[in-house]
PDB file of N, CA and C in Angstrom:
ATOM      1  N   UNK A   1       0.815  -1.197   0.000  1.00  0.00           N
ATOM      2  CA  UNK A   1       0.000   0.000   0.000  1.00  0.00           C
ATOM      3  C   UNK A   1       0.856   1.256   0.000  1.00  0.00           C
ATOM      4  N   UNK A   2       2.189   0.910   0.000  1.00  0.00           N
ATOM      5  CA  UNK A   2       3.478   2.046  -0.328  1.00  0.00           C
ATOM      6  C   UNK A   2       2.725   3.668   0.126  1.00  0.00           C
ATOM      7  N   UNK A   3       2.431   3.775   1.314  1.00  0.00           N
ATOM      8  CA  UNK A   3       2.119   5.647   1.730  1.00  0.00           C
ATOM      9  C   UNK A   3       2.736   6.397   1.394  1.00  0.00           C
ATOM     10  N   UNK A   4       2.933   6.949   1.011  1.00  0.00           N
ATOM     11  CA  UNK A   4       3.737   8.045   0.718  1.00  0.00           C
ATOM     12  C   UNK A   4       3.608   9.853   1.584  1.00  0.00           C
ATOM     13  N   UNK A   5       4.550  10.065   2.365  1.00  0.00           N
ATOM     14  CA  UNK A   5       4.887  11.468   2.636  1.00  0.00           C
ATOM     15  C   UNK A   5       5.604  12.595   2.678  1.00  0.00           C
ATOM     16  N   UNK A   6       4.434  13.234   2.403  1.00  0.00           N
ATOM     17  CA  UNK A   6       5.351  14.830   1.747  1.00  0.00           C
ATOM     18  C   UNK A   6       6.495  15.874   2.357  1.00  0.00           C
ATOM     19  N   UNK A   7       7.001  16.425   1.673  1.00  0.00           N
ATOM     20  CA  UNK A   7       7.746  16.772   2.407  1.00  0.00           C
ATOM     21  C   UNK A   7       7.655  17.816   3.522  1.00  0.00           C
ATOM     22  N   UNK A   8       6.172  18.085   3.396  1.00  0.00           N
ATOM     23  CA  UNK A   8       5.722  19.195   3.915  1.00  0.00           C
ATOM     24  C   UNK A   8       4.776  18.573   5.669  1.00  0.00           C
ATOM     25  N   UNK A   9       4.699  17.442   5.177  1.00  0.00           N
ATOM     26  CA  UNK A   9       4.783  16.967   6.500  1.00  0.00           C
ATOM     27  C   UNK A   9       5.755  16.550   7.164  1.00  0.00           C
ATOM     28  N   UNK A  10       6.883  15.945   6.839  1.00  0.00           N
ATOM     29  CA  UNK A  10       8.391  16.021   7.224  1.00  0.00           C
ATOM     30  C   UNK A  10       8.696  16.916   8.060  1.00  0.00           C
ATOM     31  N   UNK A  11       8.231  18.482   7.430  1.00  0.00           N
ATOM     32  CA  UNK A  11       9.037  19.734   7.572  1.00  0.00           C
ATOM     33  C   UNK A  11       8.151  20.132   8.886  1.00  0.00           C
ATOM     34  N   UNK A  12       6.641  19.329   8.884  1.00  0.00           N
ATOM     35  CA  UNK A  12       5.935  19.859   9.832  1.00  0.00           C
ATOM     36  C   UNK A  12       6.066  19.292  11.346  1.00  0.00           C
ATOM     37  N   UNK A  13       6.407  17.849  11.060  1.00  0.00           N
ATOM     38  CA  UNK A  13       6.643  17.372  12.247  1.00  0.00           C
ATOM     39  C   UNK A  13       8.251  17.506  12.907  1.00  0.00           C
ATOM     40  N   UNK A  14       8.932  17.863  11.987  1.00  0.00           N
ATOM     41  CA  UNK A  14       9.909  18.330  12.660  1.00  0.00           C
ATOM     42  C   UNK A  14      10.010  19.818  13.291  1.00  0.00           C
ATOM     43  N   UNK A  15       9.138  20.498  12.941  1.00  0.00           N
ATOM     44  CA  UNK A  15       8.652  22.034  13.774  1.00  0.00           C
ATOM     45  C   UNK A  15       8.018  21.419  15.181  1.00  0.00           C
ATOM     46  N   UNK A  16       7.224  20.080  15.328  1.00  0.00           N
ATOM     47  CA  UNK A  16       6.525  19.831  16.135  1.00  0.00           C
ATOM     48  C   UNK A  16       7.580  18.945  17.485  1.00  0.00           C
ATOM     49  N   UNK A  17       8.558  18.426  16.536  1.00  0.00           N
ATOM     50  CA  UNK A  17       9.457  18.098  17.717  1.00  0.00           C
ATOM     51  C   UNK A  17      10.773  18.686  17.786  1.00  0.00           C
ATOM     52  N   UNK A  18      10.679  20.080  17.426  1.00  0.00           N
ATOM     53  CA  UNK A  18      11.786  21.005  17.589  1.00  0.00           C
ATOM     54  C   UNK A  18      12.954  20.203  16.889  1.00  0.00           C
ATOM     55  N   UNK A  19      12.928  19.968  15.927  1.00  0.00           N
ATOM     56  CA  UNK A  19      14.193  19.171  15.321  1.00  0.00           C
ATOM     57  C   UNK A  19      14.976  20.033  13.831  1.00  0.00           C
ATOM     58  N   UNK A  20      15.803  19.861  13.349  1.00  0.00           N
ATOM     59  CA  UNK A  20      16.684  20.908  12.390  1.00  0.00           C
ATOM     60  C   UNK A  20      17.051  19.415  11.517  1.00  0.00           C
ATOM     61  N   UNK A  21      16.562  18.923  10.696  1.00  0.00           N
ATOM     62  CA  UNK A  21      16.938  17.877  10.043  1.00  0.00           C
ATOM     63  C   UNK A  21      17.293  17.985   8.491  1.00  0.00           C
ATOM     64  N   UNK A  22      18.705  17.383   8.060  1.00  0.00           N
ATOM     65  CA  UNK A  22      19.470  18.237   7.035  1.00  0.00           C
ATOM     66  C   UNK A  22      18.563  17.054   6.138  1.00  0.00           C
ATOM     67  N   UNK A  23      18.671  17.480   4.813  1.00  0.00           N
ATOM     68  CA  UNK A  23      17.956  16.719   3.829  1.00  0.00           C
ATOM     69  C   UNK A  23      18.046  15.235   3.191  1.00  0.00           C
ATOM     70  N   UNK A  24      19.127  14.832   3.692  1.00  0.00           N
ATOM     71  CA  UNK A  24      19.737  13.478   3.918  1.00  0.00           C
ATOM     72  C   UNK A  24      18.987  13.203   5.393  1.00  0.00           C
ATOM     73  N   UNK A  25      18.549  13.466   6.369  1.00  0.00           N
ATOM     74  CA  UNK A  25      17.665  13.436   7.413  1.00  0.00           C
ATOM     75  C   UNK A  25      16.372  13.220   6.780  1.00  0.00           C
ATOM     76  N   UNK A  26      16.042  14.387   6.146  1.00  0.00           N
ATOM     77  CA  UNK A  26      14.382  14.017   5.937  1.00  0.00           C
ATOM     78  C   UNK A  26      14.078  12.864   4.970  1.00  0.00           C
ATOM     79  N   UNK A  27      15.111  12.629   3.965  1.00  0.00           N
ATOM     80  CA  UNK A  27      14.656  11.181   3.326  1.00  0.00           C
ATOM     81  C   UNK A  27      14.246   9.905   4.412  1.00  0.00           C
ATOM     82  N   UNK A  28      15.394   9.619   5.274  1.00  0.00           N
ATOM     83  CA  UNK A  28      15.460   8.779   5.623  1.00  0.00           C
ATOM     84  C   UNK A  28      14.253   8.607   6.745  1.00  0.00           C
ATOM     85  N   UNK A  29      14.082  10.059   7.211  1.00  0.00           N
ATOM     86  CA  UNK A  29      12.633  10.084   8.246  1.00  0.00           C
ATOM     87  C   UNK A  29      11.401   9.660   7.301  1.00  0.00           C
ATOM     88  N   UNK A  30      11.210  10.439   6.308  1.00  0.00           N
ATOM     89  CA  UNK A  30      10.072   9.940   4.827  1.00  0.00           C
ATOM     90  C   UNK A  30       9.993   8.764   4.946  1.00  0.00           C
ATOM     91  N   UNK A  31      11.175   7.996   4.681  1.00  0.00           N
ATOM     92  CA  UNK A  31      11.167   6.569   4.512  1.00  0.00           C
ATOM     93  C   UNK A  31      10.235   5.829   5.438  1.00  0.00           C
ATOM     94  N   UNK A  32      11.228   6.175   6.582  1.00  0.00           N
ATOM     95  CA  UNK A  32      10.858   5.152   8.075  1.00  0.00           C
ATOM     96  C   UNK A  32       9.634   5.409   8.396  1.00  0.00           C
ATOM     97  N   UNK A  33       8.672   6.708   7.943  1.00  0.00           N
ATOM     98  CA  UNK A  33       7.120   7.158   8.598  1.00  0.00           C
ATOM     99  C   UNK A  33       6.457   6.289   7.577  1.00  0.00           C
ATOM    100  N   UNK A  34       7.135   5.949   6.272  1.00  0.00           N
ATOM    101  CA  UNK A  34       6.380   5.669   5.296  1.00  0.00           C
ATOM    102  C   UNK A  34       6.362   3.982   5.786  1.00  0.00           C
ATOM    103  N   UNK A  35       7.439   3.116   6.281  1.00  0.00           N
ATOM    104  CA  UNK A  35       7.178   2.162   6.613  1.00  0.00           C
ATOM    105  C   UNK A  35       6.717   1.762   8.100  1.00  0.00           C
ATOM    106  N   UNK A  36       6.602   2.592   8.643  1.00  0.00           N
ATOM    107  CA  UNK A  36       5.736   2.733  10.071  1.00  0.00           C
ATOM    108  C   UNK A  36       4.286   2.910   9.419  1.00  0.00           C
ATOM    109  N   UNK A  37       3.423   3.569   8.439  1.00  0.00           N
ATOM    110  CA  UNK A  37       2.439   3.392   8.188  1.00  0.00           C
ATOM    111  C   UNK A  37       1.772   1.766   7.173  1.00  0.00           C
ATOM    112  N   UNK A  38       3.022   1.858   6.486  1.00  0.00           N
ATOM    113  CA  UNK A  38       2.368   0.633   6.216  1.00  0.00           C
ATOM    114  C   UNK A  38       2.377  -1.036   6.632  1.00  0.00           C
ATOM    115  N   UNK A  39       3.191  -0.553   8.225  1.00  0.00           N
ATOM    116  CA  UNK A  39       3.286  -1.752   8.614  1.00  0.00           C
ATOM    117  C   UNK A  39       2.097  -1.410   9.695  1.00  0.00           C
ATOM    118  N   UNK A  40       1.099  -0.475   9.406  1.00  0.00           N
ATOM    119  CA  UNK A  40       0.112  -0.162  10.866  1.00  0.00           C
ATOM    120  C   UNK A  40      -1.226  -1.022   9.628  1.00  0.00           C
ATOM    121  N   UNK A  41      -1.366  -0.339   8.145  1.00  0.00           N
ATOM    122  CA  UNK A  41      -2.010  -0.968   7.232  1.00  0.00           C
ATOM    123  C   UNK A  41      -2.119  -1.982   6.904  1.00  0.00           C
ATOM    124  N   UNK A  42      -0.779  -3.086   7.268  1.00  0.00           N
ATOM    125  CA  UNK A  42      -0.620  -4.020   7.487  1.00  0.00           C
ATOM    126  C   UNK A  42      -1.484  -5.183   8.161  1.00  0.00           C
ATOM    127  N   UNK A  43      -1.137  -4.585   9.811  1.00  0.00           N
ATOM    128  CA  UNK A  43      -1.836  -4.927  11.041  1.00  0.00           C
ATOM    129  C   UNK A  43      -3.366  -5.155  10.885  1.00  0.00           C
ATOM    130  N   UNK A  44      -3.760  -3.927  10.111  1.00  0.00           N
ATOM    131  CA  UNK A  44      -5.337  -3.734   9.856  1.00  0.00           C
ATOM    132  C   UNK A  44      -5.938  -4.807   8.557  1.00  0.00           C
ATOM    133  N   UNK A  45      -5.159  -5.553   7.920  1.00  0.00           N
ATOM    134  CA  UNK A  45      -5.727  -6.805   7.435  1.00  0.00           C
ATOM    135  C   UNK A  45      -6.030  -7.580   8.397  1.00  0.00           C
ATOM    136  N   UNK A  46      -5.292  -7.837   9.276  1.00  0.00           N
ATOM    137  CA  UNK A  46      -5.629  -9.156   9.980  1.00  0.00           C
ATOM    138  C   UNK A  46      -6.904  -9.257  10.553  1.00  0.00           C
ATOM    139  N   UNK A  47      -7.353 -10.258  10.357  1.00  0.00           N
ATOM    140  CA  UNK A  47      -8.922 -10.941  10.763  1.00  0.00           C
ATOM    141  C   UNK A  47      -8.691 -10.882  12.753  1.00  0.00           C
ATOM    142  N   UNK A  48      -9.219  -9.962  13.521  1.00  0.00           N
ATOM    143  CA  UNK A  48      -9.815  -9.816  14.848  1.00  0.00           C
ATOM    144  C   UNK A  48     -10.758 -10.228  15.307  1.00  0.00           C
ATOM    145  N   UNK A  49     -11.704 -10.849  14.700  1.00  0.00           N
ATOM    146  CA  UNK A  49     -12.579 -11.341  15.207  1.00  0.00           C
ATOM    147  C   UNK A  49     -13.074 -12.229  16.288  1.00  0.00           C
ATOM    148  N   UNK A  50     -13.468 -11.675  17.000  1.00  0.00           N
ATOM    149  CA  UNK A  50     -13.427 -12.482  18.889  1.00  0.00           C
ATOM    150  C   UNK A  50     -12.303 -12.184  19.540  1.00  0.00           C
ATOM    151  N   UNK A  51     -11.681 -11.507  19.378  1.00  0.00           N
ATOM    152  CA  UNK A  51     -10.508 -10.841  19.748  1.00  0.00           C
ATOM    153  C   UNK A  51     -10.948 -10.003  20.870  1.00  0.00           C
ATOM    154  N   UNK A  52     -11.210 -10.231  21.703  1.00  0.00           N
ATOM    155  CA  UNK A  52     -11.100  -8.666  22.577  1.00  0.00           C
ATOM    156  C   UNK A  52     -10.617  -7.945  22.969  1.00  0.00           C
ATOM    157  N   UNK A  53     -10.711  -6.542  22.923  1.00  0.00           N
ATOM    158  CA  UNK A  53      -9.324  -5.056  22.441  1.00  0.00           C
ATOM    159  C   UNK A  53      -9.248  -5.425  24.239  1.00  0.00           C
ATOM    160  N   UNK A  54      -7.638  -4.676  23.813  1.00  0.00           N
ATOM    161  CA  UNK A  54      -7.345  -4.650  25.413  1.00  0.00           C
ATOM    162  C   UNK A  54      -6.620  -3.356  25.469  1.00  0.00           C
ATOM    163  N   UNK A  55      -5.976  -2.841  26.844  1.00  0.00           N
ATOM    164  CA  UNK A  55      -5.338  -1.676  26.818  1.00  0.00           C
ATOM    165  C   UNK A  55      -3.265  -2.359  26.957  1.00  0.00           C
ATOM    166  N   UNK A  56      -3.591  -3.481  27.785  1.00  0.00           N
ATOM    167  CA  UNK A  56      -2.163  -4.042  28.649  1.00  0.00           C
ATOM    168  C   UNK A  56      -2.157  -5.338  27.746  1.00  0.00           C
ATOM    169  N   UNK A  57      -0.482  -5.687  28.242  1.00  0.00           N
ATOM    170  CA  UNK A  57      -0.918  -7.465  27.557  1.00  0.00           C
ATOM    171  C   UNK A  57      -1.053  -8.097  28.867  1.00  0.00           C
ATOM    172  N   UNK A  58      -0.631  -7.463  29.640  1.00  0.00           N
ATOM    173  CA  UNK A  58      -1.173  -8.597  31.351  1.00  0.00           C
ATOM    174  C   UNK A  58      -2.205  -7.689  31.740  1.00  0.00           C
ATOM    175  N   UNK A  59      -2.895  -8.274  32.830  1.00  0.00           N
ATOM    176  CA  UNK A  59      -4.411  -7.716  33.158  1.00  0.00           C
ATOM    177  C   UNK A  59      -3.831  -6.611  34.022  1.00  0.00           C
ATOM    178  N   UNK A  60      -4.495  -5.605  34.190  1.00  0.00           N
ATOM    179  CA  UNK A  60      -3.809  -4.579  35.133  1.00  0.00           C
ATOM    180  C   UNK A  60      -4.877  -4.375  35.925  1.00  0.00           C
ATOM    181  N   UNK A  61      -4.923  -4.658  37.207  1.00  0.00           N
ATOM    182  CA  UNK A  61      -5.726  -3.906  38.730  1.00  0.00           C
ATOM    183  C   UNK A  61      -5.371  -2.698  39.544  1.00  0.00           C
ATOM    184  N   UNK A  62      -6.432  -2.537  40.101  1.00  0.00           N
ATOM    185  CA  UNK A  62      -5.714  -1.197  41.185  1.00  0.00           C
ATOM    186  C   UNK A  62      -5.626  -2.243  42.310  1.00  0.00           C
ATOM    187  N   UNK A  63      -4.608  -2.185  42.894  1.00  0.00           N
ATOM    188  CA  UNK A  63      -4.497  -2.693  44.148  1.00  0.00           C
ATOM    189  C   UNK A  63      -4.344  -1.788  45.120  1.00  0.00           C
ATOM    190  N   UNK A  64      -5.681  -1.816  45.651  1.00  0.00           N
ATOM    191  CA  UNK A  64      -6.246  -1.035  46.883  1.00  0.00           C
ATOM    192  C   UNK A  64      -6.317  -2.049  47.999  1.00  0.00           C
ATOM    193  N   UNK A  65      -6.042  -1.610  49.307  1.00  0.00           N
ATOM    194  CA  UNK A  65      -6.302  -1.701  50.502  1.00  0.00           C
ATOM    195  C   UNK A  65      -6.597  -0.696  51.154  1.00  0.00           C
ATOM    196  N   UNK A  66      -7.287  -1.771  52.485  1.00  0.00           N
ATOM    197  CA  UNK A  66      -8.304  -0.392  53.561  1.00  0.00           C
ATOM    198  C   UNK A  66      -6.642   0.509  54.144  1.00  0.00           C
ATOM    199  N   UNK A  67      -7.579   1.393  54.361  1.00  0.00           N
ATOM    200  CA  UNK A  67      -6.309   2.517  55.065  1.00  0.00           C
ATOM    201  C   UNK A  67      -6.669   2.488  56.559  1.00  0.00           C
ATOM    202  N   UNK A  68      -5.454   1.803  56.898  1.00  0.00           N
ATOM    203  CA  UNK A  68      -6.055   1.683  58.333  1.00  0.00           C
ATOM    204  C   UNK A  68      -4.500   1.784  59.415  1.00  0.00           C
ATOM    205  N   UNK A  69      -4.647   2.702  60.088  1.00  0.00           N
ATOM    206  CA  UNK A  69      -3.509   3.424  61.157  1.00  0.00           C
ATOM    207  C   UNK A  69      -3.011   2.016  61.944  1.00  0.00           C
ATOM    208  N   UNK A  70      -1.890   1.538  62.204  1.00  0.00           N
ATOM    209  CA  UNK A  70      -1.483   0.316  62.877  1.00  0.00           C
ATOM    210  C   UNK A  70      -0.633   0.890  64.299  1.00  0.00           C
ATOM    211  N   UNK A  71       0.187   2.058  63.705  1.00  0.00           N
ATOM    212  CA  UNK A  71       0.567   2.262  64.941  1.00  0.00           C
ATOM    213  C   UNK A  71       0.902   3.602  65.336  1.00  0.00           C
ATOM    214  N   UNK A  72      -0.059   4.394  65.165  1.00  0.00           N
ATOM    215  CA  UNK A  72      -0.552   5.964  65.410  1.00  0.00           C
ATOM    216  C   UNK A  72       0.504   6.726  64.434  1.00  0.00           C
ATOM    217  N   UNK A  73       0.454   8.046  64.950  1.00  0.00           N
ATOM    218  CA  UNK A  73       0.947   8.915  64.437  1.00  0.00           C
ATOM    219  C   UNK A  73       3.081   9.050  64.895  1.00  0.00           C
ATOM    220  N   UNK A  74       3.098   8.662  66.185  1.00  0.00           N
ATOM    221  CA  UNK A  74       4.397   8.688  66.509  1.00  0.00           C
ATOM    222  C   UNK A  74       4.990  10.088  67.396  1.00  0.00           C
ATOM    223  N   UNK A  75       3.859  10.719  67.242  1.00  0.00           N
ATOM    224  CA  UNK A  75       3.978  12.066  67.148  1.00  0.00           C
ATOM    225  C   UNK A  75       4.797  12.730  68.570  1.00  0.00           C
ATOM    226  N   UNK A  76       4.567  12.385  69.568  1.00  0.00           N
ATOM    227  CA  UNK A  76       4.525  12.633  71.009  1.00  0.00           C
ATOM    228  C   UNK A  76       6.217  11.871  70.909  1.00  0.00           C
ATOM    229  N   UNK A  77       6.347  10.812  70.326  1.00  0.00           N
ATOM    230  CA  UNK A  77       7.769  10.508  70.536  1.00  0.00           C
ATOM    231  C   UNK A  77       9.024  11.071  69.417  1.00  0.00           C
ATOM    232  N   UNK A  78       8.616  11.092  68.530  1.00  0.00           N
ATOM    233  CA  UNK A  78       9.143  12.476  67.847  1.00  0.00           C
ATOM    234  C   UNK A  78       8.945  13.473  68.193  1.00  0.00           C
ATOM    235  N   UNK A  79       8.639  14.802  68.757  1.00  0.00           N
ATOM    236  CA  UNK A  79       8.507  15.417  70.055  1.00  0.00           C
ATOM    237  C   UNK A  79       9.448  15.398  71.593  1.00  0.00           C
ATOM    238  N   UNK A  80       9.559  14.204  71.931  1.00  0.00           N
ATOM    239  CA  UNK A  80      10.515  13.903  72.254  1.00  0.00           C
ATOM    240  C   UNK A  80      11.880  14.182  72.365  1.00  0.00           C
ATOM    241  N   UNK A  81      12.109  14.113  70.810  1.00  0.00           N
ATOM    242  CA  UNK A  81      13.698  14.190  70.705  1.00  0.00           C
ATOM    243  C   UNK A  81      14.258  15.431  70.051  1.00  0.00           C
ATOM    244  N   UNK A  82      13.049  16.858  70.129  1.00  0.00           N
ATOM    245  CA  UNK A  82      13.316  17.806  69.720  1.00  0.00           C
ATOM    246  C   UNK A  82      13.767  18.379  70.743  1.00  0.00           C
ATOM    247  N   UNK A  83      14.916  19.462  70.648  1.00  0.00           N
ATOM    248  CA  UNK A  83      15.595  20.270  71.898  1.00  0.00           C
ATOM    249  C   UNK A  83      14.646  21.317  72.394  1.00  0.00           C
ATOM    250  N   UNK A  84      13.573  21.982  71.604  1.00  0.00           N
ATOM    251  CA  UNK A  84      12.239  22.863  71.780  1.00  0.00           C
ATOM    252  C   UNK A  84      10.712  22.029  71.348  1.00  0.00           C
ATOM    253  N   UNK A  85       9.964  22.269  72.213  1.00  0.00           N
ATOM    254  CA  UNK A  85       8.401  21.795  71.688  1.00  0.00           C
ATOM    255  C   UNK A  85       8.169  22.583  72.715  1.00  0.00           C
ATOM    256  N   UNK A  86       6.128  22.419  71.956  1.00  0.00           N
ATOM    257  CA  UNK A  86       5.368  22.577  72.500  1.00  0.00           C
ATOM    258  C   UNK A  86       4.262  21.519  72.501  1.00  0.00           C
ATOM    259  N   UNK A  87       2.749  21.278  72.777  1.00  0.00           N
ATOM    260  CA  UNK A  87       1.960  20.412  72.855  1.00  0.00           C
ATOM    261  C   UNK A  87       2.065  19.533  71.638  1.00  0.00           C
ATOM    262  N   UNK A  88       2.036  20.923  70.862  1.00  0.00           N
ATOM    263  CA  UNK A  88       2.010  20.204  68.948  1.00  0.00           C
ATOM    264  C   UNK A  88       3.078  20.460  68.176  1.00  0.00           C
ATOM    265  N   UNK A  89       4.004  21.090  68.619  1.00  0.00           N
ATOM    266  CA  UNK A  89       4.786  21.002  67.219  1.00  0.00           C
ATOM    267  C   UNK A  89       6.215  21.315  67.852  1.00  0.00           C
ATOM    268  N   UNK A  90       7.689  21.693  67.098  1.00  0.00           N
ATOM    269  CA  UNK A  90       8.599  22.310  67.198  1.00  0.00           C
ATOM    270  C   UNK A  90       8.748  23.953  67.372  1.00  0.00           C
ATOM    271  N   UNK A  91       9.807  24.265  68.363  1.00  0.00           N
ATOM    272  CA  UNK A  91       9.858  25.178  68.473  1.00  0.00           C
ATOM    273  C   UNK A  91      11.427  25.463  67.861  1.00  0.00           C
ATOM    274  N   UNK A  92      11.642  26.207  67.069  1.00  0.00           N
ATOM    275  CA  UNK A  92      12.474  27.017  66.154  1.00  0.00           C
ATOM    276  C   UNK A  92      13.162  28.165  66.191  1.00  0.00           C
ATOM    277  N   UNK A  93      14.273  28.379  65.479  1.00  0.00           N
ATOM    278  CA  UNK A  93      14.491  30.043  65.627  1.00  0.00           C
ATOM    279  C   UNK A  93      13.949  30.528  64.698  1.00  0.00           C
ATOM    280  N   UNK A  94      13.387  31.943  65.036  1.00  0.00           N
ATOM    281  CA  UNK A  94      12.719  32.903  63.497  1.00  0.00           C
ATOM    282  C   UNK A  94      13.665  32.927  62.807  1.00  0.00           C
ATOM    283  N   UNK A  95      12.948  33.018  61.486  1.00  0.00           N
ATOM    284  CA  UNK A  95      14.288  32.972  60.195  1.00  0.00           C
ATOM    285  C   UNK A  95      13.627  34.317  59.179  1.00  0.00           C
ATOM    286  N   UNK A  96      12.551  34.628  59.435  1.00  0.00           N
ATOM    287  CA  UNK A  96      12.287  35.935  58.381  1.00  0.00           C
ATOM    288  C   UNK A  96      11.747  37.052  59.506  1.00  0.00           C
ATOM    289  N   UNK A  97      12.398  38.160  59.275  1.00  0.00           N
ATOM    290  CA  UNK A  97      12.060  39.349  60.174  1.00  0.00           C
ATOM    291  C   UNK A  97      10.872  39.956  59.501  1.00  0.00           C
ATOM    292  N   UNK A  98       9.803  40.376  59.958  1.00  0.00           N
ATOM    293  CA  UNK A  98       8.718  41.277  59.824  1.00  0.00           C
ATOM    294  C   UNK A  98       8.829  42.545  59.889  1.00  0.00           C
TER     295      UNK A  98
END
């Protein structure tokens, strides 16, 4: 089914991926888009039938679990080992003057 493309799409997709391709470049890109399409035209003979489309070739899940706290926050013992606290948090030196 030999596709054929112009050079003006060449010139366009290389604006699209910021590329500077010398003219010995764009043949060989011509070429390779031209046999990337007709190996997609290709594909599209083949008989699918009962085939069912997929997105993955292995099945893909979300693997979810419950969210569930095992051994609190920690918080009070981190706290602990700060040289300043208070009930809730660290105490610091100011670092921006007002």
């Amino acid at each position: 089914m030999a596709n054929v493309i112009s050079d003006e799409t060449i010139d366009y997709v290389g604006i699209l991926a910021k590329l500077e391709l010398s003219d010995e470049e764009k043949e060989a890109a011509k070429k390779d888009m031209a046999d990337m399409l007709d190996y997609i035209d290709k594909l599209g003979e083949l008989d699918t039938t009962g085939i069912e489309p997929m997105s993955h070739v292995f099945p893909v899940n979300n693997v979810m679990r419950e969210d569930v706290v095992t051994n609190g926050d920690g918080s009070e013992d981190t706290l602990k080992n700060a040289p300043e606290h208070n009930e809730s948090g660290f105490i610091v030196p100011k670092t921006v003057e007002s």
